[in-house]
PDB file of N, CA and C in Angstrom:
ATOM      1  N   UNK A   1      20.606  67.217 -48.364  1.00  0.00           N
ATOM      2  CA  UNK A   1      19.610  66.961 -47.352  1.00  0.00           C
ATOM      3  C   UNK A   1      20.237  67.256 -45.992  1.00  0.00           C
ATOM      4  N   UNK A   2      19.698  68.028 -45.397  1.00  0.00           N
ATOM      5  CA  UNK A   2      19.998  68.331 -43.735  1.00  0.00           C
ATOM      6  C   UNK A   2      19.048  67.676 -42.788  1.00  0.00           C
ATOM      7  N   UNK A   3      20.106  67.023 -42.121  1.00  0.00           N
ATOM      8  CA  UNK A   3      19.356  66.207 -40.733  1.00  0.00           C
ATOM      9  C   UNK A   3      19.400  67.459 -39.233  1.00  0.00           C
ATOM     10  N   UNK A   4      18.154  67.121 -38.971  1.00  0.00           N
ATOM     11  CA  UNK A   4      17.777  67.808 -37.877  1.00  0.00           C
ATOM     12  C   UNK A   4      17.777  67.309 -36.763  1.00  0.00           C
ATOM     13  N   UNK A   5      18.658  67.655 -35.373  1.00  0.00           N
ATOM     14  CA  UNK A   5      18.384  66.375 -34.359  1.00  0.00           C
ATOM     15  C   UNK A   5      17.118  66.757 -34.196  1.00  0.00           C
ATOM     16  N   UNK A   6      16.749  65.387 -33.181  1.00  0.00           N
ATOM     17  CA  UNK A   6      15.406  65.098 -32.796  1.00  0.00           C
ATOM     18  C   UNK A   6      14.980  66.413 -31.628  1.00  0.00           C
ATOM     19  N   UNK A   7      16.210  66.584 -30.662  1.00  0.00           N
ATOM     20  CA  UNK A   7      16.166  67.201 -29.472  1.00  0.00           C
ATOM     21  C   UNK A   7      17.483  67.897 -29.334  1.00  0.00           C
ATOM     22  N   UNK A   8      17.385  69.046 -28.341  1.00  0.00           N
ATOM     23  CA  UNK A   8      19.072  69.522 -28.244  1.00  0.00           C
ATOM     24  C   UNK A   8      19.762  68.900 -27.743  1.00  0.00           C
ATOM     25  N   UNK A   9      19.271  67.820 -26.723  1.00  0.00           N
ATOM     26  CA  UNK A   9      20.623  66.897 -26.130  1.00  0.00           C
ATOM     27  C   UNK A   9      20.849  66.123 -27.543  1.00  0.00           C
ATOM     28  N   UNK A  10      20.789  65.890 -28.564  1.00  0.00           N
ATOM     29  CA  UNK A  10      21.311  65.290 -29.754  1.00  0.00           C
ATOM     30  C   UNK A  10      22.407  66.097 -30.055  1.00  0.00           C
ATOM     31  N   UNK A  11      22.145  66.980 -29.984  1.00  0.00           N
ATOM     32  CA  UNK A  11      22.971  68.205 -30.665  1.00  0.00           C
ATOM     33  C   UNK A  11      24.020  68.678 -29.408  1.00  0.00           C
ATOM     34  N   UNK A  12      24.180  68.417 -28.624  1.00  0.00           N
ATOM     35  CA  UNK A  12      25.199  68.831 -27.830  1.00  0.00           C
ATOM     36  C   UNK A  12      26.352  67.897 -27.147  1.00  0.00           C
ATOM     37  N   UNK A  13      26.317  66.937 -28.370  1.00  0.00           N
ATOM     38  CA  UNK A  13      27.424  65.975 -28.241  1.00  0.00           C
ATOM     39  C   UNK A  13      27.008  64.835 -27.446  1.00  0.00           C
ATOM     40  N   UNK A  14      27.969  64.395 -26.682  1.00  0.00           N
ATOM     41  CA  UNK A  14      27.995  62.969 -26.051  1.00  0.00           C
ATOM     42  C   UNK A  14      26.553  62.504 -24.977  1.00  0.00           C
ATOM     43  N   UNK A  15      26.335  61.872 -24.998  1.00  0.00           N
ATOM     44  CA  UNK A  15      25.324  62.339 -23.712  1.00  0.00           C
ATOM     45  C   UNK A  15      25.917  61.802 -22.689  1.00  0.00           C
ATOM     46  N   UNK A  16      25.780  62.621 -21.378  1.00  0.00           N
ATOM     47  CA  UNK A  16      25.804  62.239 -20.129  1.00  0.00           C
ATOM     48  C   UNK A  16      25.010  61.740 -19.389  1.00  0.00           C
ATOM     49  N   UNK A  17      25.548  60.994 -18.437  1.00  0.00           N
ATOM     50  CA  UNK A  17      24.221  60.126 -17.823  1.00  0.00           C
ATOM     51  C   UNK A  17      23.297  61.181 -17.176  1.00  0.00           C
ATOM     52  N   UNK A  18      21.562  61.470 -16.727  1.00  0.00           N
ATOM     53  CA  UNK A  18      20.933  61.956 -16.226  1.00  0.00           C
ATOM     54  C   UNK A  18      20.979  62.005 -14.545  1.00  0.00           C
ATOM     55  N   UNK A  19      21.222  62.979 -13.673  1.00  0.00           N
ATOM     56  CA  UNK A  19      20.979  62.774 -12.469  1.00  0.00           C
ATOM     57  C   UNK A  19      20.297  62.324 -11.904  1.00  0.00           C
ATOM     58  N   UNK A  20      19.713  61.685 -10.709  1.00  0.00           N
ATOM     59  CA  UNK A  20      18.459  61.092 -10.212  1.00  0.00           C
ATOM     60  C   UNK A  20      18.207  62.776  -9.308  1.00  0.00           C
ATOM     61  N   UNK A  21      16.945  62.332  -9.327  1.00  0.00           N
ATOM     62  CA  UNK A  21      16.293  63.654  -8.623  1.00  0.00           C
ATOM     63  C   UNK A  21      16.825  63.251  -6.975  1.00  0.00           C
ATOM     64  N   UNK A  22      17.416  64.570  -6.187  1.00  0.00           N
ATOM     65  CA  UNK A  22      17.144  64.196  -5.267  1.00  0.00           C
ATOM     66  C   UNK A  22      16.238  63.609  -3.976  1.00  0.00           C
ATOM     67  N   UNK A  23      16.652  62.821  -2.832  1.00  0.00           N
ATOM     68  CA  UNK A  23      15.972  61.900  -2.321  1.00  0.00           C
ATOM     69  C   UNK A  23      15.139  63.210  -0.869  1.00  0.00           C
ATOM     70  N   UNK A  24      14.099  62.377  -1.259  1.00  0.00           N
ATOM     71  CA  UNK A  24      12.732  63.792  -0.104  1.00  0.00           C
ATOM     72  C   UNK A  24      13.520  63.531   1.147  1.00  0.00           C
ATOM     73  N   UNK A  25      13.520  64.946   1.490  1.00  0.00           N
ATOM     74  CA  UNK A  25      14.177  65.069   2.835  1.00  0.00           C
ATOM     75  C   UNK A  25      13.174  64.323   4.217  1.00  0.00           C
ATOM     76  N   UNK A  26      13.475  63.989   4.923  1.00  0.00           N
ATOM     77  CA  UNK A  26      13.128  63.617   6.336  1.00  0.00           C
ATOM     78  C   UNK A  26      11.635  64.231   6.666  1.00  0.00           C
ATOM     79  N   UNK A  27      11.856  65.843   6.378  1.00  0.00           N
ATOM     80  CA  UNK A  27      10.555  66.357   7.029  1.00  0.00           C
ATOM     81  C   UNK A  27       9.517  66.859   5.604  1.00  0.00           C
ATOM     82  N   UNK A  28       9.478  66.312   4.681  1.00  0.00           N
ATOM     83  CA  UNK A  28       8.923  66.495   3.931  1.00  0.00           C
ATOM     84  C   UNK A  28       7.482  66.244   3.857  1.00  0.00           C
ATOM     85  N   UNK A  29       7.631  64.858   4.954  1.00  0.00           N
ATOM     86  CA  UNK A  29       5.957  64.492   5.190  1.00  0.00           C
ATOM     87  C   UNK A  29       5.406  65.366   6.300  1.00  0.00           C
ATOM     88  N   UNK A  30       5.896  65.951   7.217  1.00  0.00           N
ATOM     89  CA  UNK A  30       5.686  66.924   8.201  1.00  0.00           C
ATOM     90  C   UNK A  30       4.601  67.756   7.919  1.00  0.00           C
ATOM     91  N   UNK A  31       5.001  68.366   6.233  1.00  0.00           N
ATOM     92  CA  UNK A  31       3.637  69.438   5.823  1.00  0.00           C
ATOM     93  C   UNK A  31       2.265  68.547   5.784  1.00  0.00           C
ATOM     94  N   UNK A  32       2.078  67.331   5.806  1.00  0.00           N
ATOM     95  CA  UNK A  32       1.318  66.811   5.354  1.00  0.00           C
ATOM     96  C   UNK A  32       0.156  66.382   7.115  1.00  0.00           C
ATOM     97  N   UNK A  33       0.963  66.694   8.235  1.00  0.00           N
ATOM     98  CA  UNK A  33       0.526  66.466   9.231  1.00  0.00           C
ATOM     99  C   UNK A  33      -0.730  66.993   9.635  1.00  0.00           C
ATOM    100  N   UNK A  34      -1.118  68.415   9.276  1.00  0.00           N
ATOM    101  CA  UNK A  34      -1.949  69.194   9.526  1.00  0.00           C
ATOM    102  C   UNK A  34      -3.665  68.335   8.986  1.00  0.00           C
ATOM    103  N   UNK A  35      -3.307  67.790   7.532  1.00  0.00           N
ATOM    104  CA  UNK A  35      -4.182  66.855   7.227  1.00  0.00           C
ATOM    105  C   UNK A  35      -4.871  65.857   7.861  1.00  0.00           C
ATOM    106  N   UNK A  36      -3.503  65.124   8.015  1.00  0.00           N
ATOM    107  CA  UNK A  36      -3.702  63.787   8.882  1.00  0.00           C
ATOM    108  C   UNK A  36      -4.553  64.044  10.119  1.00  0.00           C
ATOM    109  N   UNK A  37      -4.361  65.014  10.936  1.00  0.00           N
ATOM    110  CA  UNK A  37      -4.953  65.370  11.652  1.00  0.00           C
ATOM    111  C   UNK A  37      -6.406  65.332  11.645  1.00  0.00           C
ATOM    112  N   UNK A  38      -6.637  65.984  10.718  1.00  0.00           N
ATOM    113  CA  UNK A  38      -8.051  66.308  10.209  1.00  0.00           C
ATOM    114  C   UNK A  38      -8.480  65.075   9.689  1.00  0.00           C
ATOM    115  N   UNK A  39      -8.150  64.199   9.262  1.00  0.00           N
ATOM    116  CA  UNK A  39      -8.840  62.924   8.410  1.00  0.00           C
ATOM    117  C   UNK A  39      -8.443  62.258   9.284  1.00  0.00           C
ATOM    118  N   UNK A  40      -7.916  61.984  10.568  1.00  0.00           N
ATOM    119  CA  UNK A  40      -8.194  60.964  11.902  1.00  0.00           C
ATOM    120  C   UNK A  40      -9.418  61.537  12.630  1.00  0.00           C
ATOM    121  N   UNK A  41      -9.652  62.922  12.375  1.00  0.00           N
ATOM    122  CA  UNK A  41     -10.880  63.234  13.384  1.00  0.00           C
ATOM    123  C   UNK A  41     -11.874  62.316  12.665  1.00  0.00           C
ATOM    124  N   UNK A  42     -11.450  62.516  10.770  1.00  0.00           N
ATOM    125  CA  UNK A  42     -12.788  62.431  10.062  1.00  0.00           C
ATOM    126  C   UNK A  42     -12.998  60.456  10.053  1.00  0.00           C
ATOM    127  N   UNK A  43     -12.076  59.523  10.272  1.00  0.00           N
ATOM    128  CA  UNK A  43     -12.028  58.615  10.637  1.00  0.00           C
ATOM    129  C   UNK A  43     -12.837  58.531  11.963  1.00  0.00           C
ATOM    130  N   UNK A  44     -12.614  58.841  12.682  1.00  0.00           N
ATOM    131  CA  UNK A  44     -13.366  58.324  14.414  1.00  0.00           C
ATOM    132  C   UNK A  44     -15.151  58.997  14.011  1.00  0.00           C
ATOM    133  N   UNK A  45     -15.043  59.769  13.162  1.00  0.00           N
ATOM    134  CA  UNK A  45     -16.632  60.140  12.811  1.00  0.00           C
ATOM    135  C   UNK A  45     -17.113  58.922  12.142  1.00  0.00           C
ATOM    136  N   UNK A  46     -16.536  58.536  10.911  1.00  0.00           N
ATOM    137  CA  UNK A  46     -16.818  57.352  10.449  1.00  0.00           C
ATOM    138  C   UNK A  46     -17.100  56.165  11.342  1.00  0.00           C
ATOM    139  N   UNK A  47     -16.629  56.167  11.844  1.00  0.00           N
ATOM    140  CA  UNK A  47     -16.485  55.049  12.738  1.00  0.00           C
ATOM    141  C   UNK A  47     -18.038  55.250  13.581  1.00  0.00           C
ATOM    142  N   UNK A  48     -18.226  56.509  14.213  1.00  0.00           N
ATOM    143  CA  UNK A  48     -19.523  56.837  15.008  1.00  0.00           C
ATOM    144  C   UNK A  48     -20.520  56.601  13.970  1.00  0.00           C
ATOM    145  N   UNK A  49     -20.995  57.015  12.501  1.00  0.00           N
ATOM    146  CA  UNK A  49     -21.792  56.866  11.777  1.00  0.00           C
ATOM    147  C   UNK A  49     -22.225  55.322  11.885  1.00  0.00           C
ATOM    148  N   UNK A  50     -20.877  54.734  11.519  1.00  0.00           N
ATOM    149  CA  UNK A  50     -20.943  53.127  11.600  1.00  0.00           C
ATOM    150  C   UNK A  50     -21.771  52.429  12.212  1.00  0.00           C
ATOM    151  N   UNK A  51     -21.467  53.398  13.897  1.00  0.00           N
ATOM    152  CA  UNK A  51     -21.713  52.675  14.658  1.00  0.00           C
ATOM    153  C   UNK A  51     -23.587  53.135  15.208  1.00  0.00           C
ATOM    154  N   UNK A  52     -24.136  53.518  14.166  1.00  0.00           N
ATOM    155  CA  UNK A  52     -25.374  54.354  13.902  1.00  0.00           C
ATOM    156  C   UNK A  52     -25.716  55.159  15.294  1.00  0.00           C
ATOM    157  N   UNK A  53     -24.473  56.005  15.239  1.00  0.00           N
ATOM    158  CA  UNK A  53     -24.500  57.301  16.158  1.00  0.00           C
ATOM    159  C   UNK A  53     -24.153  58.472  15.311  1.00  0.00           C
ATOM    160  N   UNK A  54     -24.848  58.748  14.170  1.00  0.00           N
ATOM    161  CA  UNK A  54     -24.991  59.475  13.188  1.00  0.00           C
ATOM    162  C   UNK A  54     -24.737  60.853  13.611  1.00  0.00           C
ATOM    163  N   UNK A  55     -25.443  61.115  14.373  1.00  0.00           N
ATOM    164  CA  UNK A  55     -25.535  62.514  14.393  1.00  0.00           C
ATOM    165  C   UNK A  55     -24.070  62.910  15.636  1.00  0.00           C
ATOM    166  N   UNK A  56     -23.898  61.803  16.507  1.00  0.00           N
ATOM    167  CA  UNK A  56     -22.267  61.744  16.670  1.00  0.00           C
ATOM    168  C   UNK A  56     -20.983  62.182  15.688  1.00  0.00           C
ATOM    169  N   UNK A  57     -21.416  61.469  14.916  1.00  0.00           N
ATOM    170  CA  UNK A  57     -20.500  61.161  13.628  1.00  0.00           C
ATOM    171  C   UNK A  57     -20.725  63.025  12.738  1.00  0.00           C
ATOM    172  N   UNK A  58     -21.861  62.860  12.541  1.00  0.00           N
ATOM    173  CA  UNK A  58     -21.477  64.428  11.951  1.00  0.00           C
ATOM    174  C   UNK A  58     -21.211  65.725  12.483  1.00  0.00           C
ATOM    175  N   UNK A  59     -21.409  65.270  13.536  1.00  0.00           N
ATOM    176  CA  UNK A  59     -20.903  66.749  14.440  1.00  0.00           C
ATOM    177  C   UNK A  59     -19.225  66.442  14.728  1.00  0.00           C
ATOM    178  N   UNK A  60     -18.580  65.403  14.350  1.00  0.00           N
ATOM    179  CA  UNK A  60     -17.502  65.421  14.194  1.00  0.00           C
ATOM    180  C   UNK A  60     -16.670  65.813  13.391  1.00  0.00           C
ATOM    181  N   UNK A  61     -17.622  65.082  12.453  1.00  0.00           N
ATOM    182  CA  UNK A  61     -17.288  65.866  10.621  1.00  0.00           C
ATOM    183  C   UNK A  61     -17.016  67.059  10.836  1.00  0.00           C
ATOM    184  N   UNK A  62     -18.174  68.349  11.308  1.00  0.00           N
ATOM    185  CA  UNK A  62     -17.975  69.270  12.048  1.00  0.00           C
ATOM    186  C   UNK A  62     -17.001  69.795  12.319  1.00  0.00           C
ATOM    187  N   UNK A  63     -17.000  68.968  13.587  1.00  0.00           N
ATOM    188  CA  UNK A  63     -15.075  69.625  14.365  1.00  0.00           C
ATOM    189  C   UNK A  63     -14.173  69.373  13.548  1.00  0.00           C
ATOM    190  N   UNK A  64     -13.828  68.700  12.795  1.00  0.00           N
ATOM    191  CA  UNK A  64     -13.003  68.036  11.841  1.00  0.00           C
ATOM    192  C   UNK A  64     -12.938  69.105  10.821  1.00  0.00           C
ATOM    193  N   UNK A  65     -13.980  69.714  10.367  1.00  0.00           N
ATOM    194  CA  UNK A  65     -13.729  71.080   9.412  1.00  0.00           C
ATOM    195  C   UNK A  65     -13.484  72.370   9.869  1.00  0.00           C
ATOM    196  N   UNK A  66     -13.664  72.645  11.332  1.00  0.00           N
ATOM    197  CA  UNK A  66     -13.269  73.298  12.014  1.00  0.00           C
ATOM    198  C   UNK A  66     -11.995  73.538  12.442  1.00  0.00           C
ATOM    199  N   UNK A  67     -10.854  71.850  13.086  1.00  0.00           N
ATOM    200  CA  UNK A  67     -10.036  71.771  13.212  1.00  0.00           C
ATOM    201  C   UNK A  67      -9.354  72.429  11.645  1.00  0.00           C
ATOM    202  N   UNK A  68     -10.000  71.922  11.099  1.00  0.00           N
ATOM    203  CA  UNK A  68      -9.353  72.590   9.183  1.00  0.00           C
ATOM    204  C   UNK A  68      -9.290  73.921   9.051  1.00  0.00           C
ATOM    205  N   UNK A  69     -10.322  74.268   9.384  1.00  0.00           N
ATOM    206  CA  UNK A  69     -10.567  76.171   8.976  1.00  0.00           C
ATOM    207  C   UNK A  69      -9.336  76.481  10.472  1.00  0.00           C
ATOM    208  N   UNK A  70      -9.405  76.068  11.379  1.00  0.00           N
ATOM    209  CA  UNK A  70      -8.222  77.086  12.730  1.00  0.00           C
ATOM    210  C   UNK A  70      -6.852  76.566  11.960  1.00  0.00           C
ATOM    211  N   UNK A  71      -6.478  75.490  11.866  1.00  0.00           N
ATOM    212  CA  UNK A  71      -5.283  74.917  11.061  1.00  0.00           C
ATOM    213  C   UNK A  71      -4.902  75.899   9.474  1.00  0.00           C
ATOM    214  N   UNK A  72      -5.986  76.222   9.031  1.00  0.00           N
ATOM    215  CA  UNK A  72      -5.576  76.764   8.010  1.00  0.00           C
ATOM    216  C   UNK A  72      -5.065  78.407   7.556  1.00  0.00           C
ATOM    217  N   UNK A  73      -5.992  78.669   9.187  1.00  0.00           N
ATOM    218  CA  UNK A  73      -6.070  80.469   9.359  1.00  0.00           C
ATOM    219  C   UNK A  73      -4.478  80.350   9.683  1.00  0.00           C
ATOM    220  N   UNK A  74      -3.856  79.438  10.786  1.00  0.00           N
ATOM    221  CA  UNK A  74      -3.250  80.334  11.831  1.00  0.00           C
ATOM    222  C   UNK A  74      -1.521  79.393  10.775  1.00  0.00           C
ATOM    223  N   UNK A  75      -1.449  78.334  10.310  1.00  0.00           N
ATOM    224  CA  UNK A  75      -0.457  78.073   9.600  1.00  0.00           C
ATOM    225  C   UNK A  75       0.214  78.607   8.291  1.00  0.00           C
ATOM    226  N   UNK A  76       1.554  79.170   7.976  1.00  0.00           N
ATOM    227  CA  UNK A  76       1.602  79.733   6.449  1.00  0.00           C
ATOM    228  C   UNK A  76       1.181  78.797   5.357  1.00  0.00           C
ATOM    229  N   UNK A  77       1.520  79.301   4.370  1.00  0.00           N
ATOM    230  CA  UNK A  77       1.164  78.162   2.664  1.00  0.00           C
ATOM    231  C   UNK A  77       1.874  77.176   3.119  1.00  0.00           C
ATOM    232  N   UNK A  78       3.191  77.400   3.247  1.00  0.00           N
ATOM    233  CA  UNK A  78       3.998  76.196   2.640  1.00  0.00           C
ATOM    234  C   UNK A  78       3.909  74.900   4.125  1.00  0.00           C
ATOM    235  N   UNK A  79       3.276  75.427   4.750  1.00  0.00           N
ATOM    236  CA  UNK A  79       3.026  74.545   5.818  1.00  0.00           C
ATOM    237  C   UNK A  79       1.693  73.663   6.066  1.00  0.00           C
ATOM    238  N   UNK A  80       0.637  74.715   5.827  1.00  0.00           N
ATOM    239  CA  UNK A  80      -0.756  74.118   5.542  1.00  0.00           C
ATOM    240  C   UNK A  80      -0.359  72.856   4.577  1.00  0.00           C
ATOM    241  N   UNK A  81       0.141  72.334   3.750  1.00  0.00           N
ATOM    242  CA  UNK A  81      -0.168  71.114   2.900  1.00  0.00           C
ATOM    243  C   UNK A  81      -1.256  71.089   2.417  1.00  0.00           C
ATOM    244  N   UNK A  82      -2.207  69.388   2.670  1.00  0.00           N
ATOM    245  CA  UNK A  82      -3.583  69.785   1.299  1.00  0.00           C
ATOM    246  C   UNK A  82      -4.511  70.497   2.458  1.00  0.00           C
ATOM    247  N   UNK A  83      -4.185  71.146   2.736  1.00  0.00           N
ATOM    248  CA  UNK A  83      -5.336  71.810   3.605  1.00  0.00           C
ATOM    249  C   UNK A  83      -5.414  72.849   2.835  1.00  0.00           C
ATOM    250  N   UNK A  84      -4.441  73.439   1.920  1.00  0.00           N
ATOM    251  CA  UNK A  84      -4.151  74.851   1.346  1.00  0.00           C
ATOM    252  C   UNK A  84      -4.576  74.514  -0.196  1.00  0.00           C
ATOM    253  N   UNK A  85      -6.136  74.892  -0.330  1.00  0.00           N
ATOM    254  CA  UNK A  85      -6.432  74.884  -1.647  1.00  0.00           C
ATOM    255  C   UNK A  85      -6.523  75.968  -2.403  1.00  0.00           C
ATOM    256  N   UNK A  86      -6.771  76.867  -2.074  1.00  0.00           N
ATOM    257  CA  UNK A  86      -7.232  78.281  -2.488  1.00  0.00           C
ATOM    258  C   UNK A  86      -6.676  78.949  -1.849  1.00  0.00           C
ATOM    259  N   UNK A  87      -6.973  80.735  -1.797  1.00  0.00           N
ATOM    260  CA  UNK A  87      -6.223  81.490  -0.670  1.00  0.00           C
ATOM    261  C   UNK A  87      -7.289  81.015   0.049  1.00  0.00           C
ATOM    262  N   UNK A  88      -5.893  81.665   1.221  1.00  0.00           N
ATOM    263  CA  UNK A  88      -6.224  81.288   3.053  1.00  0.00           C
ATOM    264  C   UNK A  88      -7.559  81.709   3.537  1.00  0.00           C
ATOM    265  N   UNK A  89      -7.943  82.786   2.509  1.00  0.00           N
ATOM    266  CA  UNK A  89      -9.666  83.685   2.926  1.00  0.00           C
ATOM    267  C   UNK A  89     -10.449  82.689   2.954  1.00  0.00           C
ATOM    268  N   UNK A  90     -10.033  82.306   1.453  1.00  0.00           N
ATOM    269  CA  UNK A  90     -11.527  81.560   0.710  1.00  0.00           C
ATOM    270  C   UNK A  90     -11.223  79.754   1.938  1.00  0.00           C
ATOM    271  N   UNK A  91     -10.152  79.662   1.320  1.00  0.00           N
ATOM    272  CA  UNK A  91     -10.114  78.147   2.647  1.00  0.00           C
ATOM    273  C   UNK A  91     -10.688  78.321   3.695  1.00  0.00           C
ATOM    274  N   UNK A  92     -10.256  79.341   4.527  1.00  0.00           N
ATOM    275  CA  UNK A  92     -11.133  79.361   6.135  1.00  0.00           C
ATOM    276  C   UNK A  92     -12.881  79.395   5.330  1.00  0.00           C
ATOM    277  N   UNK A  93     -13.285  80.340   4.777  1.00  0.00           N
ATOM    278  CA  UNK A  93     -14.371  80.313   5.230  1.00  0.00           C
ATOM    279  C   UNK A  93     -15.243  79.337   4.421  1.00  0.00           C
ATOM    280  N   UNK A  94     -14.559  78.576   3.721  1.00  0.00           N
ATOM    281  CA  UNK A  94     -15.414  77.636   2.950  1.00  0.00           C
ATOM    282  C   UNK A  94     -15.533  76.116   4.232  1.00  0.00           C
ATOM    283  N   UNK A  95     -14.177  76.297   4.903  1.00  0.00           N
ATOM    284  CA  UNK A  95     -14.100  75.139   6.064  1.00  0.00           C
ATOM    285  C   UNK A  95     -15.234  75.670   6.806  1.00  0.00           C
ATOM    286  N   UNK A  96     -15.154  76.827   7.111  1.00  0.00           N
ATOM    287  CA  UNK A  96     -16.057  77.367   8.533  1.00  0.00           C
ATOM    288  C   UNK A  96     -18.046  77.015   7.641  1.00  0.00           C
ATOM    289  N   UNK A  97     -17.794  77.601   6.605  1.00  0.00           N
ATOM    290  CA  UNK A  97     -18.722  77.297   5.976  1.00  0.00           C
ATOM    291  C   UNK A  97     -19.994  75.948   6.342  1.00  0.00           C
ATOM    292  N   UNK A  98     -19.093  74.944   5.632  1.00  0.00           N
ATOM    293  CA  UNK A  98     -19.670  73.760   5.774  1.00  0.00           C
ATOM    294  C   UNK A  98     -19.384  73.190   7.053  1.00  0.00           C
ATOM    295  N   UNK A  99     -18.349  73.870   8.083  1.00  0.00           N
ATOM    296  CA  UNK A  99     -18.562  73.129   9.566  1.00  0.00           C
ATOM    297  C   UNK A  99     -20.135  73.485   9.832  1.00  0.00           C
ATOM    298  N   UNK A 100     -20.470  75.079   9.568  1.00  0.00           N
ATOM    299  CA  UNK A 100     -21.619  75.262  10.564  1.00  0.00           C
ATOM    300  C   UNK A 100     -22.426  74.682   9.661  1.00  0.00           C
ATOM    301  N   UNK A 101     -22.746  74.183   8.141  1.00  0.00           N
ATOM    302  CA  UNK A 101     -23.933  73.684   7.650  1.00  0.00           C
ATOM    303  C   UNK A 101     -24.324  72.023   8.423  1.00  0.00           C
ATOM    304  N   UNK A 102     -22.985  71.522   8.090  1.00  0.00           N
ATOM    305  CA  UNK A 102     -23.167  70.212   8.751  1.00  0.00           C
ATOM    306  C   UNK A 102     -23.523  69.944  10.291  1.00  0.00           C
ATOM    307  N   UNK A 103     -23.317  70.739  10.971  1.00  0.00           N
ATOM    308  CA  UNK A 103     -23.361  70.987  12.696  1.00  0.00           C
ATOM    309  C   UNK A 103     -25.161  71.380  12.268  1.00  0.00           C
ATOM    310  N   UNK A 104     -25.513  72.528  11.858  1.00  0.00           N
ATOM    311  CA  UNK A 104     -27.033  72.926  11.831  1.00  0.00           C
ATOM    312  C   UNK A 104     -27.514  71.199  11.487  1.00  0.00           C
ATOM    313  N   UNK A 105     -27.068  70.834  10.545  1.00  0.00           N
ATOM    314  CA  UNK A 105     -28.014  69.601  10.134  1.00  0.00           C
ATOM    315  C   UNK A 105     -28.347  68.711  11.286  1.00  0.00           C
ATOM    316  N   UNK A 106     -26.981  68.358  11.552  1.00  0.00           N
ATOM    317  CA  UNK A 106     -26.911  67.515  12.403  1.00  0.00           C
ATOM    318  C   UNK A 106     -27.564  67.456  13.756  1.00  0.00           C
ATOM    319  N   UNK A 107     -27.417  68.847  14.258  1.00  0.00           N
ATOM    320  CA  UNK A 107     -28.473  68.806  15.615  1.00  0.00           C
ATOM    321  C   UNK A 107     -30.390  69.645  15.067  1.00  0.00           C
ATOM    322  N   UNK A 108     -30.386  69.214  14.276  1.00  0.00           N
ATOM    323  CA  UNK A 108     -31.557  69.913  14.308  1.00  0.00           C
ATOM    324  C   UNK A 108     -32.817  68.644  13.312  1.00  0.00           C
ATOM    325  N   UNK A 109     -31.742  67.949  12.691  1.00  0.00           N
ATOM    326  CA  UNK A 109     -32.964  66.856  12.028  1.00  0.00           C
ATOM    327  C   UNK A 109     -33.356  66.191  13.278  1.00  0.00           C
ATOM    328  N   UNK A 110     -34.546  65.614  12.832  1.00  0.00           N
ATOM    329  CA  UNK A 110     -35.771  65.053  14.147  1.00  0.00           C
ATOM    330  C   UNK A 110     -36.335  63.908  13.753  1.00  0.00           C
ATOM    331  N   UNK A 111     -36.177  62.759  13.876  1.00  0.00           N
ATOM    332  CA  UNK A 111     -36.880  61.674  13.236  1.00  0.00           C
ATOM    333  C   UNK A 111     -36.034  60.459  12.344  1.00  0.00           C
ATOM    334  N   UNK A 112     -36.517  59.945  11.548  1.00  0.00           N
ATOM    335  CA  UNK A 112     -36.086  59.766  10.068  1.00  0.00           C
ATOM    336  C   UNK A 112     -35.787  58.144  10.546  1.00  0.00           C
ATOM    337  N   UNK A 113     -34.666  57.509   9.744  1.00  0.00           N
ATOM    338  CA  UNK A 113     -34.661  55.952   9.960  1.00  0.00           C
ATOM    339  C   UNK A 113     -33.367  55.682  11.529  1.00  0.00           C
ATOM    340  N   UNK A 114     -33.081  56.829  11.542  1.00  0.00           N
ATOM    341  CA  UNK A 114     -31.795  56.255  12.389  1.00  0.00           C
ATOM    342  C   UNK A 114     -32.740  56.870  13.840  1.00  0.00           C
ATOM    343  N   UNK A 115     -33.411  57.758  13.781  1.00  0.00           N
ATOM    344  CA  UNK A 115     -34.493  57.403  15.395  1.00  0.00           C
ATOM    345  C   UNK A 115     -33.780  58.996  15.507  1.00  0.00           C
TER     346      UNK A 115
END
């Protein structure tokens, strides 16, 4: 009967202890700034909705996807962070996209419960 190790570290003698992964450098959260950015605009919109200044609030949303689509054109990959979902084409114009749908909405509804 032949035993089979389980894994090749079985099979390659003693084991050694495992390294720890190294520790995230300093500027690692840095890529992540471009975001933040964008989800503090999208915070102070929230905040205007809240404060049933709605159509405040979505024309911020707005700039906020805007700030996204210029952030995303003019930064490389590895810098964009989660701003970088797709290529850079399809990102800008899906940001630019829904900036101008939400901006049309927003200044052009007339009525409704919020006055």
């Amino acid at each position: 009967m032949t035993v089979v190790p389980a894994s090749p570290r079985e099979s390659a003698g003693p084991s050694q202890p495992e390294q720890p992964p190294p520790p995230p450098s300093r500027r690692s959260w840095v890529v992540h700034l471009p975001f933040l950015v964008v989800m503090l605009i999208v915070l102070v919109a929230g905040v205007r909705i809240w404060q049933y200044h709605w159509r405040q609030g979505a024309a911020l949303i707005a700039v906020a996807l805007l700030v996204a689509a210029g952030l995303r054109a003019v930064l490389p990959e590895v810098k964009a962070g989660l701003l970088a979902i797709r290529g850079k084409a399809i990102d800008v114009l899906s940001y630019l996209g829904f900036a101008v749908v939400i901006l049309f909405v927003a200044l052009t509804i007339t009525g409704g419960p919020f006055g």
